[in-house]
C-alpha atoms as a PDB file:
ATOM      1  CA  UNK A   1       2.476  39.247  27.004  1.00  0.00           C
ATOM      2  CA  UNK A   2       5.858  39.315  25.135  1.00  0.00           C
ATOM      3  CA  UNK A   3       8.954  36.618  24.533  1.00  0.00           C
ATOM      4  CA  UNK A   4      11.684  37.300  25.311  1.00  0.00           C
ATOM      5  CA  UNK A   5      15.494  35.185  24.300  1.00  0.00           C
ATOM      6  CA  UNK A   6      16.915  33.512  26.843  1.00  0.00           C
ATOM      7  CA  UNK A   7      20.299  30.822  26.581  1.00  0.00           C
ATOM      8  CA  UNK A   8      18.651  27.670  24.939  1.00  0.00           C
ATOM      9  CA  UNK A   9      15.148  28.978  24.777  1.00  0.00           C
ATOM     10  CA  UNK A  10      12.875  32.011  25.439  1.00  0.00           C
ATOM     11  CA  UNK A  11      11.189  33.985  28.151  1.00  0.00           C
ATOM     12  CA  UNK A  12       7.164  34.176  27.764  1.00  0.00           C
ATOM     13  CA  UNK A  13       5.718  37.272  29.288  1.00  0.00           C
ATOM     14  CA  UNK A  14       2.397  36.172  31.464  1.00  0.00           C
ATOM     15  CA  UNK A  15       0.298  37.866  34.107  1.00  0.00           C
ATOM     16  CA  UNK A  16       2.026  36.905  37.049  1.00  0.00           C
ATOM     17  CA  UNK A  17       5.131  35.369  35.909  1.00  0.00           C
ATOM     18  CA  UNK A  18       7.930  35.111  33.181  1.00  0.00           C
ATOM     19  CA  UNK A  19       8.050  31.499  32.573  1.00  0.00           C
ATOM     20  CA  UNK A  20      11.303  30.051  30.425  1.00  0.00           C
ATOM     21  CA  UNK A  21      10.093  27.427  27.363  1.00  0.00           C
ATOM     22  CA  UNK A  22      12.299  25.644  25.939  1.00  0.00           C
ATOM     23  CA  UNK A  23      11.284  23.391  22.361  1.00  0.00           C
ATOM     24  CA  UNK A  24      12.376  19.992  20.939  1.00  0.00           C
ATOM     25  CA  UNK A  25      11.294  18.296  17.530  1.00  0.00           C
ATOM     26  CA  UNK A  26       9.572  19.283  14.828  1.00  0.00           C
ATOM     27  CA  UNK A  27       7.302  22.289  15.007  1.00  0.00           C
ATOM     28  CA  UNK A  28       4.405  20.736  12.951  1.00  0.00           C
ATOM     29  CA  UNK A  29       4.832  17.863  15.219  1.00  0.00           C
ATOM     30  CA  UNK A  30       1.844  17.248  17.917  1.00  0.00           C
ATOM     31  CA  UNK A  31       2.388  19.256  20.975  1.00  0.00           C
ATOM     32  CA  UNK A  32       3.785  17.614  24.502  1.00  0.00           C
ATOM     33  CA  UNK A  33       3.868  20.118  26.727  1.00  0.00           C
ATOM     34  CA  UNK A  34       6.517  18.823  30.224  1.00  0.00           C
ATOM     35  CA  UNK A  35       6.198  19.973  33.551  1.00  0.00           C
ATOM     36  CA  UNK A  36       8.771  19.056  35.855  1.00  0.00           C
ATOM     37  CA  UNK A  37       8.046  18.978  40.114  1.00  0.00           C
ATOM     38  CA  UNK A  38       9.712  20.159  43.203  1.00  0.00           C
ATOM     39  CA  UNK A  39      13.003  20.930  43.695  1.00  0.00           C
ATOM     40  CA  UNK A  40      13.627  20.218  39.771  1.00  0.00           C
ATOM     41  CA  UNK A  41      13.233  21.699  36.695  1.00  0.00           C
ATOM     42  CA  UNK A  42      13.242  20.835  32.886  1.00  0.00           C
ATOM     43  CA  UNK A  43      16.120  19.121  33.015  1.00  0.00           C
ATOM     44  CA  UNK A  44      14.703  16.632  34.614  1.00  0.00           C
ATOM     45  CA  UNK A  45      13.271  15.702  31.299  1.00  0.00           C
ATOM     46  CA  UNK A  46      17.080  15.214  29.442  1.00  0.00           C
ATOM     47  CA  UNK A  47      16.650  11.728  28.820  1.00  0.00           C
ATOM     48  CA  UNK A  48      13.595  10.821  27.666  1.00  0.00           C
ATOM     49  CA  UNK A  49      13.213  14.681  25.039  1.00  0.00           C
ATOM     50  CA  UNK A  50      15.379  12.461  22.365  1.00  0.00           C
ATOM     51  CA  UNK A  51      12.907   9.789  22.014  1.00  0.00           C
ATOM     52  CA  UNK A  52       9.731  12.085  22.188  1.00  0.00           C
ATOM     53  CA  UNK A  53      10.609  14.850  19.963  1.00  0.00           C
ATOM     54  CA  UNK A  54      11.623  12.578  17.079  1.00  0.00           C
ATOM     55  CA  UNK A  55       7.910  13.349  15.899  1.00  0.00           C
ATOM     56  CA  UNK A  56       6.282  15.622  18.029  1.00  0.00           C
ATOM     57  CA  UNK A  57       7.037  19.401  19.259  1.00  0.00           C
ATOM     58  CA  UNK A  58       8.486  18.862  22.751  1.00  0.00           C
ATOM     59  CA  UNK A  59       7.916  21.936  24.990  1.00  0.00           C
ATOM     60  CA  UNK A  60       9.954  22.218  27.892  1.00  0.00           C
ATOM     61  CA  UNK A  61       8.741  24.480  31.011  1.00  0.00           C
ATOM     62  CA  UNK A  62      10.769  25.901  33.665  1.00  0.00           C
ATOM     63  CA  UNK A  63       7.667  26.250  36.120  1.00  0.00           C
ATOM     64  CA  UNK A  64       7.840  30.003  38.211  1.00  0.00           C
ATOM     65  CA  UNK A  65      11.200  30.461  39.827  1.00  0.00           C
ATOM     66  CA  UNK A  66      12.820  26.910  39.123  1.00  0.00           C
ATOM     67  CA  UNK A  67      15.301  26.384  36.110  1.00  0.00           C
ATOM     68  CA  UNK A  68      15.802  29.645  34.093  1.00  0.00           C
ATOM     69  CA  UNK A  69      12.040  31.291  34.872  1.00  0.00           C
ATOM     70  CA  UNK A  70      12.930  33.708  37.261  1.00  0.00           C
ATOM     71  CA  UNK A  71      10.789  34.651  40.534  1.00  0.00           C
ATOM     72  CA  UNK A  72       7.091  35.431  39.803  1.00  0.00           C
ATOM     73  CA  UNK A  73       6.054  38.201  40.881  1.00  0.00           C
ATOM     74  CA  UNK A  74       2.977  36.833  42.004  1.00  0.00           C
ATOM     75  CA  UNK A  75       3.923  36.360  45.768  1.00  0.00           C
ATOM     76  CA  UNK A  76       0.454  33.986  46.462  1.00  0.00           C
ATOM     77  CA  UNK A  77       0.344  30.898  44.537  1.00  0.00           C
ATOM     78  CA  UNK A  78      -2.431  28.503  43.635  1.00  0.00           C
ATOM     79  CA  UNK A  79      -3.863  25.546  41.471  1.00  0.00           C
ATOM     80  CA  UNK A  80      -6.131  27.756  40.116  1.00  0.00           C
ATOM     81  CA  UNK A  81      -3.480  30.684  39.484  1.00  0.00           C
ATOM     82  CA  UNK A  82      -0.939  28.002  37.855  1.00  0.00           C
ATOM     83  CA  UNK A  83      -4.209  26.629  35.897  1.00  0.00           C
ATOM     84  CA  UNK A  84      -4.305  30.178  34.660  1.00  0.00           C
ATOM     85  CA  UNK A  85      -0.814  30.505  34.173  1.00  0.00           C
ATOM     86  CA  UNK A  86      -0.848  27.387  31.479  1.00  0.00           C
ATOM     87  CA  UNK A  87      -3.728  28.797  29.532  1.00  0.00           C
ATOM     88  CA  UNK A  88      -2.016  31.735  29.167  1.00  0.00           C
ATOM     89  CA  UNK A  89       0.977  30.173  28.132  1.00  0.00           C
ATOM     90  CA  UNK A  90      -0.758  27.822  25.768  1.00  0.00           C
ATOM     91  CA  UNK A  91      -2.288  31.459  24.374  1.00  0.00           C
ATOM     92  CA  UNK A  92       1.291  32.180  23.662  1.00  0.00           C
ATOM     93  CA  UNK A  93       2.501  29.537  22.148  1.00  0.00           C
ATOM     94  CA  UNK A  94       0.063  29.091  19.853  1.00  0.00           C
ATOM     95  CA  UNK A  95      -2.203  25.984  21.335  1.00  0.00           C
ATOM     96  CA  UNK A  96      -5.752  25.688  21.027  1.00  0.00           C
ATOM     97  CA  UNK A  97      -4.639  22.203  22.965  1.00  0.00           C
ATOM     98  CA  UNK A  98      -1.798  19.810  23.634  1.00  0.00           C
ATOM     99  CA  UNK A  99      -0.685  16.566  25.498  1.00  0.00           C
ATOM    100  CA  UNK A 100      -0.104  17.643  28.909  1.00  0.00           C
ATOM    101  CA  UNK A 101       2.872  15.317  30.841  1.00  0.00           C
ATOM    102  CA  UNK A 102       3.750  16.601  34.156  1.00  0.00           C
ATOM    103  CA  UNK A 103       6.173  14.801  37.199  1.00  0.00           C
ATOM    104  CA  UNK A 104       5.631  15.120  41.055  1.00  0.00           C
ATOM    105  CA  UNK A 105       4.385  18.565  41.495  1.00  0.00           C
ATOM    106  CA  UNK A 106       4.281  19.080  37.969  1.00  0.00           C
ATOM    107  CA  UNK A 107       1.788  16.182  37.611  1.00  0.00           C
ATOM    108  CA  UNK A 108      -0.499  17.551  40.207  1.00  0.00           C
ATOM    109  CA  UNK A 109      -0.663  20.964  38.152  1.00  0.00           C
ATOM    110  CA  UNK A 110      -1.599  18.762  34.918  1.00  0.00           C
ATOM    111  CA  UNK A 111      -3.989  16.743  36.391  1.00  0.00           C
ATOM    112  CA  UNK A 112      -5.721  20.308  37.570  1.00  0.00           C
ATOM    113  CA  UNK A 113      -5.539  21.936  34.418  1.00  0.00           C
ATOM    114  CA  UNK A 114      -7.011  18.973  33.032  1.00  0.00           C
ATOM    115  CA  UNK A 115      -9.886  18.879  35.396  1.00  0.00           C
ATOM    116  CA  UNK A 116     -10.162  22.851  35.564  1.00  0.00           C
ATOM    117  CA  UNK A 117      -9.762  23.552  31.236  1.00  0.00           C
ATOM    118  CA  UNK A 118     -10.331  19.650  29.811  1.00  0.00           C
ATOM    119  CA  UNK A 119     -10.914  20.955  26.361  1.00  0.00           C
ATOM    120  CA  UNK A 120      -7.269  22.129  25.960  1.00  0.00           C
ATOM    121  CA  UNK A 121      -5.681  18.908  27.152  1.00  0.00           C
ATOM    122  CA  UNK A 122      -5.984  16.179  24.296  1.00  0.00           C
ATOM    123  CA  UNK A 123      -4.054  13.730  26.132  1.00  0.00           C
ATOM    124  CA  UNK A 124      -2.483  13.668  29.896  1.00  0.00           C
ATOM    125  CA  UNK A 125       0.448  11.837  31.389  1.00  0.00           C
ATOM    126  CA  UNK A 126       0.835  11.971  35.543  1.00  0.00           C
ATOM    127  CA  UNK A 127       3.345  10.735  37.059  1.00  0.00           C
ATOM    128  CA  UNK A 128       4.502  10.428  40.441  1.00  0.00           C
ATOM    129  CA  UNK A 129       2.209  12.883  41.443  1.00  0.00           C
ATOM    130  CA  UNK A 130       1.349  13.369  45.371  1.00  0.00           C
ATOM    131  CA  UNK A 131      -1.642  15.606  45.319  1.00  0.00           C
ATOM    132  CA  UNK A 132      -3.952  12.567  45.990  1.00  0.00           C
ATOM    133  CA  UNK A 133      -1.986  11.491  49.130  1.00  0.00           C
ATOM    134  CA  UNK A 134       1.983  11.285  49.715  1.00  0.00           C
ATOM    135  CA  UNK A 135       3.777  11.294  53.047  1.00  0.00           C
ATOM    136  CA  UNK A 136       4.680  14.185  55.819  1.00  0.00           C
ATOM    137  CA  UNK A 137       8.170  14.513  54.324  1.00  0.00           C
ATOM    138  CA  UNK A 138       7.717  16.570  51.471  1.00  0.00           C
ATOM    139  CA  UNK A 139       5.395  18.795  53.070  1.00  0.00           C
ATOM    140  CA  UNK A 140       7.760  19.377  55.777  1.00  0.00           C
ATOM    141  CA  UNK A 141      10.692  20.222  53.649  1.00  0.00           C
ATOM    142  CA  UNK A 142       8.375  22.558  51.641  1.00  0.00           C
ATOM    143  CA  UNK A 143       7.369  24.371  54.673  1.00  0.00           C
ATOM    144  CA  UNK A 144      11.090  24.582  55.711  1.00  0.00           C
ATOM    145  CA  UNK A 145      12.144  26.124  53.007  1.00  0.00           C
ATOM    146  CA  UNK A 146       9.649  28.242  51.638  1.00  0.00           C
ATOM    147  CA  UNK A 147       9.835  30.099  55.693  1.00  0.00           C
ATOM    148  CA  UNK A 148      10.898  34.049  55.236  1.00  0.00           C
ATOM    149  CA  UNK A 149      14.457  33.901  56.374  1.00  0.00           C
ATOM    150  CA  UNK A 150      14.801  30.193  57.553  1.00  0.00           C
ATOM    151  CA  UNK A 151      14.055  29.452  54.040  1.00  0.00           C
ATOM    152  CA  UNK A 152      16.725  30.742  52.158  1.00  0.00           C
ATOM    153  CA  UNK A 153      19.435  30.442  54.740  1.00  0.00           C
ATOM    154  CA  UNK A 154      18.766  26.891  54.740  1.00  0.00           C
ATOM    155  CA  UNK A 155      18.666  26.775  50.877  1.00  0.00           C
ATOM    156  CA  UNK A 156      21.799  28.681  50.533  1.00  0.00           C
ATOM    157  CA  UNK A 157      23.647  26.382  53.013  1.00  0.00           C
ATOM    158  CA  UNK A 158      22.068  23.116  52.569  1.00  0.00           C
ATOM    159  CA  UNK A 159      24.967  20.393  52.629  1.00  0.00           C
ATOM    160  CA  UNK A 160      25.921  18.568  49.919  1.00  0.00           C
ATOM    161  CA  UNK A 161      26.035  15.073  51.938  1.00  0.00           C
ATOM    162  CA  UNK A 162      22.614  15.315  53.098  1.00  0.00           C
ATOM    163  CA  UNK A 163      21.125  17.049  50.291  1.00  0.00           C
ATOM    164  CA  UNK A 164      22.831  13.377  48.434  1.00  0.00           C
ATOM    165  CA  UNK A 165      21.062  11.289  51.234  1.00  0.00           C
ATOM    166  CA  UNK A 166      17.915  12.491  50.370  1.00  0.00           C
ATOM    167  CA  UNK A 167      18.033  12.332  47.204  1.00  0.00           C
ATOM    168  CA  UNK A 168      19.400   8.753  46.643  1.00  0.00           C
ATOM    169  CA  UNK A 169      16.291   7.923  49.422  1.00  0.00           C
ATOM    170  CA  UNK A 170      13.471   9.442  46.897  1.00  0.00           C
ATOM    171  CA  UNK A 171      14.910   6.692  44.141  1.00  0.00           C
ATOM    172  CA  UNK A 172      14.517   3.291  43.600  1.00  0.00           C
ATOM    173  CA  UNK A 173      17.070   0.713  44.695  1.00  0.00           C
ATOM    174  CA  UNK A 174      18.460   0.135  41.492  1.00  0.00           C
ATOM    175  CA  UNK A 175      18.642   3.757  40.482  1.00  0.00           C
ATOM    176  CA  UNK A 176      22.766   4.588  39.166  1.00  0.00           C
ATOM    177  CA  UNK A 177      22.999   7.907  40.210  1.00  0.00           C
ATOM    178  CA  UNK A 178      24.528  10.672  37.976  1.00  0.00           C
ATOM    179  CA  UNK A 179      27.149  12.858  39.845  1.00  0.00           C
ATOM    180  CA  UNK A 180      26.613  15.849  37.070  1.00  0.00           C
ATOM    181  CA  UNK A 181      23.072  15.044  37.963  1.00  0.00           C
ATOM    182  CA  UNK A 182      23.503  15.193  41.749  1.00  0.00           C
ATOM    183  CA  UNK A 183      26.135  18.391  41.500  1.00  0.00           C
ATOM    184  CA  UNK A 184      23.257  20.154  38.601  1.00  0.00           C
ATOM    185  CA  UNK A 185      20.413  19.579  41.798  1.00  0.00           C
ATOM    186  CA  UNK A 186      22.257  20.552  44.582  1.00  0.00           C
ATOM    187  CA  UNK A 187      23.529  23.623  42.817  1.00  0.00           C
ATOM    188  CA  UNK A 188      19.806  24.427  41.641  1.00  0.00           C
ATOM    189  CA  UNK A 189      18.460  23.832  45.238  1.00  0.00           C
ATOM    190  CA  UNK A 190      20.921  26.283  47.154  1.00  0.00           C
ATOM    191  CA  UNK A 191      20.258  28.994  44.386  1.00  0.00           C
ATOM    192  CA  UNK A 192      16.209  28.504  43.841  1.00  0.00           C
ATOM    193  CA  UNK A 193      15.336  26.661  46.805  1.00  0.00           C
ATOM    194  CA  UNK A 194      13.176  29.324  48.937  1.00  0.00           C
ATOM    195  CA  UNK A 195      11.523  30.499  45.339  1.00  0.00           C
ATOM    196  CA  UNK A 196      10.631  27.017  44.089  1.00  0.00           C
ATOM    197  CA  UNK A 197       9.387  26.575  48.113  1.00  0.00           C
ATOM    198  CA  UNK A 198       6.974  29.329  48.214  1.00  0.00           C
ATOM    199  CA  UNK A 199       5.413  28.568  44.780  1.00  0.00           C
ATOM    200  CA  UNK A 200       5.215  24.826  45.799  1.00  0.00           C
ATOM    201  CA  UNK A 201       3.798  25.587  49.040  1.00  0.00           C
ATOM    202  CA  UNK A 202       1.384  27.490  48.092  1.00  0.00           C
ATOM    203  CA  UNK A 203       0.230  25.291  45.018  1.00  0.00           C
ATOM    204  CA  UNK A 204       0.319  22.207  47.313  1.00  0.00           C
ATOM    205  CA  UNK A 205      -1.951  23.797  50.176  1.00  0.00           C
ATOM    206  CA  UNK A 206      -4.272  24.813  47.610  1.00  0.00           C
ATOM    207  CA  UNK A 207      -5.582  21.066  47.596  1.00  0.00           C
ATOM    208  CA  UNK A 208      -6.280  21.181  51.324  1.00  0.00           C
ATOM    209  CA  UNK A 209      -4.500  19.327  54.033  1.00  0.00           C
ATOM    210  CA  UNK A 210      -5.374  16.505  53.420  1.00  0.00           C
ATOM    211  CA  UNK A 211      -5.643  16.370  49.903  1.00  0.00           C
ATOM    212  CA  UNK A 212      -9.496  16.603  49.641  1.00  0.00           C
ATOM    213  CA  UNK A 213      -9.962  19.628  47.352  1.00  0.00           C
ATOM    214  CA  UNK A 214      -8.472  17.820  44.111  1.00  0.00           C
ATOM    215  CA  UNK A 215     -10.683  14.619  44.057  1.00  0.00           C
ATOM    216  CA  UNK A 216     -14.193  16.324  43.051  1.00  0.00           C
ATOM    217  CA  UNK A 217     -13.453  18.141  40.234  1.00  0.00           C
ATOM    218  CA  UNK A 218     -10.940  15.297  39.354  1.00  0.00           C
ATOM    219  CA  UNK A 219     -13.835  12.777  39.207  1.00  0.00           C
ATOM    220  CA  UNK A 220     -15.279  11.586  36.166  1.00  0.00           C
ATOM    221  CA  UNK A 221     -12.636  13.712  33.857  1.00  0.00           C
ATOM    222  CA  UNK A 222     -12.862  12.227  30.228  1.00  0.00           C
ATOM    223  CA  UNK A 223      -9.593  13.319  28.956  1.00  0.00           C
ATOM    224  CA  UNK A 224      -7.178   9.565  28.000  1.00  0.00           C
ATOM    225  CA  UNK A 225      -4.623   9.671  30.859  1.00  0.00           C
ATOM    226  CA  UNK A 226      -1.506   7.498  31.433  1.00  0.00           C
ATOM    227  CA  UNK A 227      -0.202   6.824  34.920  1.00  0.00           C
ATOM    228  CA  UNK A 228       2.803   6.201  35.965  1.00  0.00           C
ATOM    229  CA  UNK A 229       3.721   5.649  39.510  1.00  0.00           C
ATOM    230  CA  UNK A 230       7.330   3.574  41.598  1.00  0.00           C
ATOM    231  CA  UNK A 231       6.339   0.801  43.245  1.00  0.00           C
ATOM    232  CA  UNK A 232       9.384   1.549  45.476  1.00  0.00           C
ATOM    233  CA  UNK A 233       8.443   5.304  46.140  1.00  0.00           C
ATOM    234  CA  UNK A 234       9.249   6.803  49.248  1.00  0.00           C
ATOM    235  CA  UNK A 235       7.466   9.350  48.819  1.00  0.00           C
ATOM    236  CA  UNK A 236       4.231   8.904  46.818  1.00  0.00           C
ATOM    237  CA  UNK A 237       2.587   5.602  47.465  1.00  0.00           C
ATOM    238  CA  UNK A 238       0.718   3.261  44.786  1.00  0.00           C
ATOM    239  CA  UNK A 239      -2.369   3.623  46.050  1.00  0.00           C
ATOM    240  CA  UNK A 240      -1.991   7.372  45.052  1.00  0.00           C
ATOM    241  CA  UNK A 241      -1.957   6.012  41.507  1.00  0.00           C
ATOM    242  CA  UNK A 242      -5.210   3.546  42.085  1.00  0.00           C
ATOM    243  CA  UNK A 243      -6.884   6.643  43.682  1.00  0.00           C
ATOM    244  CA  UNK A 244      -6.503   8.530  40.491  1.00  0.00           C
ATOM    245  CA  UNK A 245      -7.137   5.745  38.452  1.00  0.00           C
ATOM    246  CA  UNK A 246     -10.449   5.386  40.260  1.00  0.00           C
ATOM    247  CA  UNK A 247     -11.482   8.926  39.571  1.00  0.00           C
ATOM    248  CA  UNK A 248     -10.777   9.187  35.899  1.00  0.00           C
ATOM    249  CA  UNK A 249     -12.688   7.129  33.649  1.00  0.00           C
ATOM    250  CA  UNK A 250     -10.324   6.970  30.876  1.00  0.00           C
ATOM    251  CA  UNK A 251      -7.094   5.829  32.686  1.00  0.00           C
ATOM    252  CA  UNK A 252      -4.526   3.306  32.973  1.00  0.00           C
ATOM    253  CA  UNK A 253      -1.970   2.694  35.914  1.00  0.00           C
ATOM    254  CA  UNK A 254       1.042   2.033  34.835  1.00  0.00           C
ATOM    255  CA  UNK A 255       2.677   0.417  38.231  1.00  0.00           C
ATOM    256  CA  UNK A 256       6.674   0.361  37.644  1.00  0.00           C
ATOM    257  CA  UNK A 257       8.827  -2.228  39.778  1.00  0.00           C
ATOM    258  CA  UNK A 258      11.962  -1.028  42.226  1.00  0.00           C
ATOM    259  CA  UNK A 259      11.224   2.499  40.556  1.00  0.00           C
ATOM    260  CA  UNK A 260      11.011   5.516  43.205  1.00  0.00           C
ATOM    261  CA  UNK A 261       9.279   9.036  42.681  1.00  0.00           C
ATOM    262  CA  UNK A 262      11.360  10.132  39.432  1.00  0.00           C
ATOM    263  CA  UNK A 263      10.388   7.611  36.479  1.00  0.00           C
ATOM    264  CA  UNK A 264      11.553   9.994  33.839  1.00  0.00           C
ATOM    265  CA  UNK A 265      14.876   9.813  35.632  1.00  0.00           C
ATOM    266  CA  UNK A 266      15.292   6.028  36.439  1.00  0.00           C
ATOM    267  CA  UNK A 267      13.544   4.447  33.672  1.00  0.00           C
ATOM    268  CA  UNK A 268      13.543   7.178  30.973  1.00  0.00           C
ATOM    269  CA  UNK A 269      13.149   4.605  27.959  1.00  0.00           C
ATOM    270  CA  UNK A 270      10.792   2.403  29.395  1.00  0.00           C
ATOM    271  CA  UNK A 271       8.467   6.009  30.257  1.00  0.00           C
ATOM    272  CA  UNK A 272       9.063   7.195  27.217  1.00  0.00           C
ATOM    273  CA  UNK A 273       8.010   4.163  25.085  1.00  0.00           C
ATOM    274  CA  UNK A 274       5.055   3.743  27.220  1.00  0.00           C
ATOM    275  CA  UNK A 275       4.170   6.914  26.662  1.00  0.00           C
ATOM    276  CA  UNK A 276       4.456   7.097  22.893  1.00  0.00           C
ATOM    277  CA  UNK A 277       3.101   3.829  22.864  1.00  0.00           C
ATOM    278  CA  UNK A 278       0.000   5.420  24.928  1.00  0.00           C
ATOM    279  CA  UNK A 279       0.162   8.629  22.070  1.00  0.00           C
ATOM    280  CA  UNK A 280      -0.517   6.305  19.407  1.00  0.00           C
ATOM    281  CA  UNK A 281      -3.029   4.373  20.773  1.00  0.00           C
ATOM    282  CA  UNK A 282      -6.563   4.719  19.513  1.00  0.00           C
ATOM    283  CA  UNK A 283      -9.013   6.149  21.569  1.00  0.00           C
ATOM    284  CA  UNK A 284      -6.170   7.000  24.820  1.00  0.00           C
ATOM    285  CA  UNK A 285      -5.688   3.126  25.218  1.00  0.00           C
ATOM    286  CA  UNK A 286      -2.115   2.194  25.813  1.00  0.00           C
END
C-alpha cells in the first residue's frame, strides 16, 4: 500500500481501492475514525469535527468512489470486502484500534466491522443506520442508480428541484437547510452518483433482502456502542435502533425528537456532546 497527497488530505493505497483520509486534532489524541453513508461523503461530518478533534485525532474517510476516493477498482462490493478494506486502512494508519462512528450506510459498515474484527474497535457510534430494517425507498434509488447506463444518465441529469425534495423529505421538520449544503450534494450526486450506487448496492445486498444476514454475528457483540437514531426518520425507523439495541449487550439508544436520518447534520452539537460525553464515560456508559 502507499499514500499518496491529495487537496486537504491524502490518498491510502489498499487492495481494492484508493480511499481519501482526511485528519483533525491532535495526533496523540485517541483515534475516531468517521464514516459517512449514501449519497454523502466526509463532509457530512463539517459540523460536529470542531468539537471532536479538540482532543482526539479525527479521521475523516471518503468511503470508495464518494468525496475525493476515486472509483475502486474492485467492481463487486461487500460487508466483508469493506470489513477488509478498514483493517487495511487501520494497517495504514497506524491503529492497532480506534473508536469507530459511522452514519446511514456508513453505520452499517461499523457495526460489521465491529461484529466481524471487535478487537480493533474500542468504542462504536451508529447512527441512522438501516441495515437492521429501513424502508423500500432507499433500496430503490440504489438500484436506480447503480443500473449500467440508466445509472449514470440519471446521475448526470438528476434535477436540482427533485433532488431538493428528497432531500428536505429525509430531514426532520425543523431541519434549516443549507443552500451551500444542498448545491455541495447535488453537485456530488450528478458527478459520483452511479459509483457511490454500485458500491452501496452491493454492500447493502450483502445483508440479504431482508436484512437477516447482519443480526447473528451482530448478537451478543461486547464492544460499548452509542445509538443514535430520528424519531422523525423517513427513512430508518426507531425500532431499527431498539433492534440493535437488543442485539448488543453493551448499548444505549439514544432516541432524538423531530430529528430525520442525518443527526450529524441537524443536531451536530447535541451528537457531538453525546458522543464525547459517551467517550468519557467509564466502562462505554453514556
Amino acid at each position: 500500500m502507499s499514500t499518496a497527497a491529495a487537496a486537504h488530505g491524502r490518498l491510502i493505497r489498499l487492495t481494492d481501492a484508493d480511499v481519501h483520509v482526511r485528519e483533525e486534532g491532535p495526533a496523540d489524541g485517541p483515534a475516531l475514525v468517521l464514516l459517512h453513508g449514501f449519497l454523502t461523503s466526509a463532509h457530512t461530518w463539517r459540523h460536529m469535527v470542531p468539537a471532536l478533534a479538540r482532543d482526539h485525532r479525527v479521521i475523516l474517510v471518503d468511503l470508495p468512489g464518494s468525496g475525493d476516493s476515486p472509483a475502486p477498482r474492485a467492481r463487486a462490493w461487500s460487508a466483508d470486502r469493506c470489513a477488509d478494506l478498514l483493517g487495511e486502512l487501520f494497517d495504514a494508519l497506524d491503529l492497532p484500534e480506534a473508536v469507530l462512528v459511522g452514519s446511514q450506510m456508513g453505520g452499517s459498515i461499523a457495526a460489521w466491522f465491529a461484529a466481524r474484527k471487535p478487537e480493533r474497535v474500542s468504542r462504536l457510534v451508529v447512527m441512522a443506520a438501516g441495515v437492521l430494517g429501513e424502508t423500500a425507498a432507499n433500496l430503490t434509488l440504489y438500484r436506480l442508480l447503480a443500473a449500467p447506463v440508466v445509472g449514470r444518465v440519471l446521475a448526470r441529469a438528476f434535477p436540482r428541484g427533485p433532488f431538493e425534495e428528497r432531500w428536505r423529505a429525509a430531514h426532520g421538520p425543523d431541519h434549516a437547510h443549507d443552500p451551500e449544503a444542498l448545491a455541495y450534494y447535488h453537485d456530488h450526486l450528478r458527478r459520483r452518483g452511479h459509483t457511490m450506487a454500485v458500491f452501496g448496492l452491493g454492500v447493502r445486498m450483502s445483508y440479504g433482502e431482508d436484512f437477516s444476514a447482519l443480526a447473528e454475528p451482530l448478537r451478543g457483540v461486547t464492544v460499548p456502542t452509542l445509538l443514535i437514531f430520528g424519531e422523525a426518520d423517513p427513512l430508518v425507523p426507531v425500532t431499527t435502533g431498539r433492534r440493535f439495541a437488543t442485539l448488543l449487550p453493551n448499548s444505549r439508544l439514544l432516541v432524538l425528537p423531530r430529528c430525520g436520518d442525518f443527526p450529524q447534520e441537524e443536531r451536530p452539537a447535541e451528537v457531538a456532546e453525546a458522543v464525547l460525553r459517551f467517550l468519557a464515560a467509564e466502562g462505554g456508559g453514556a
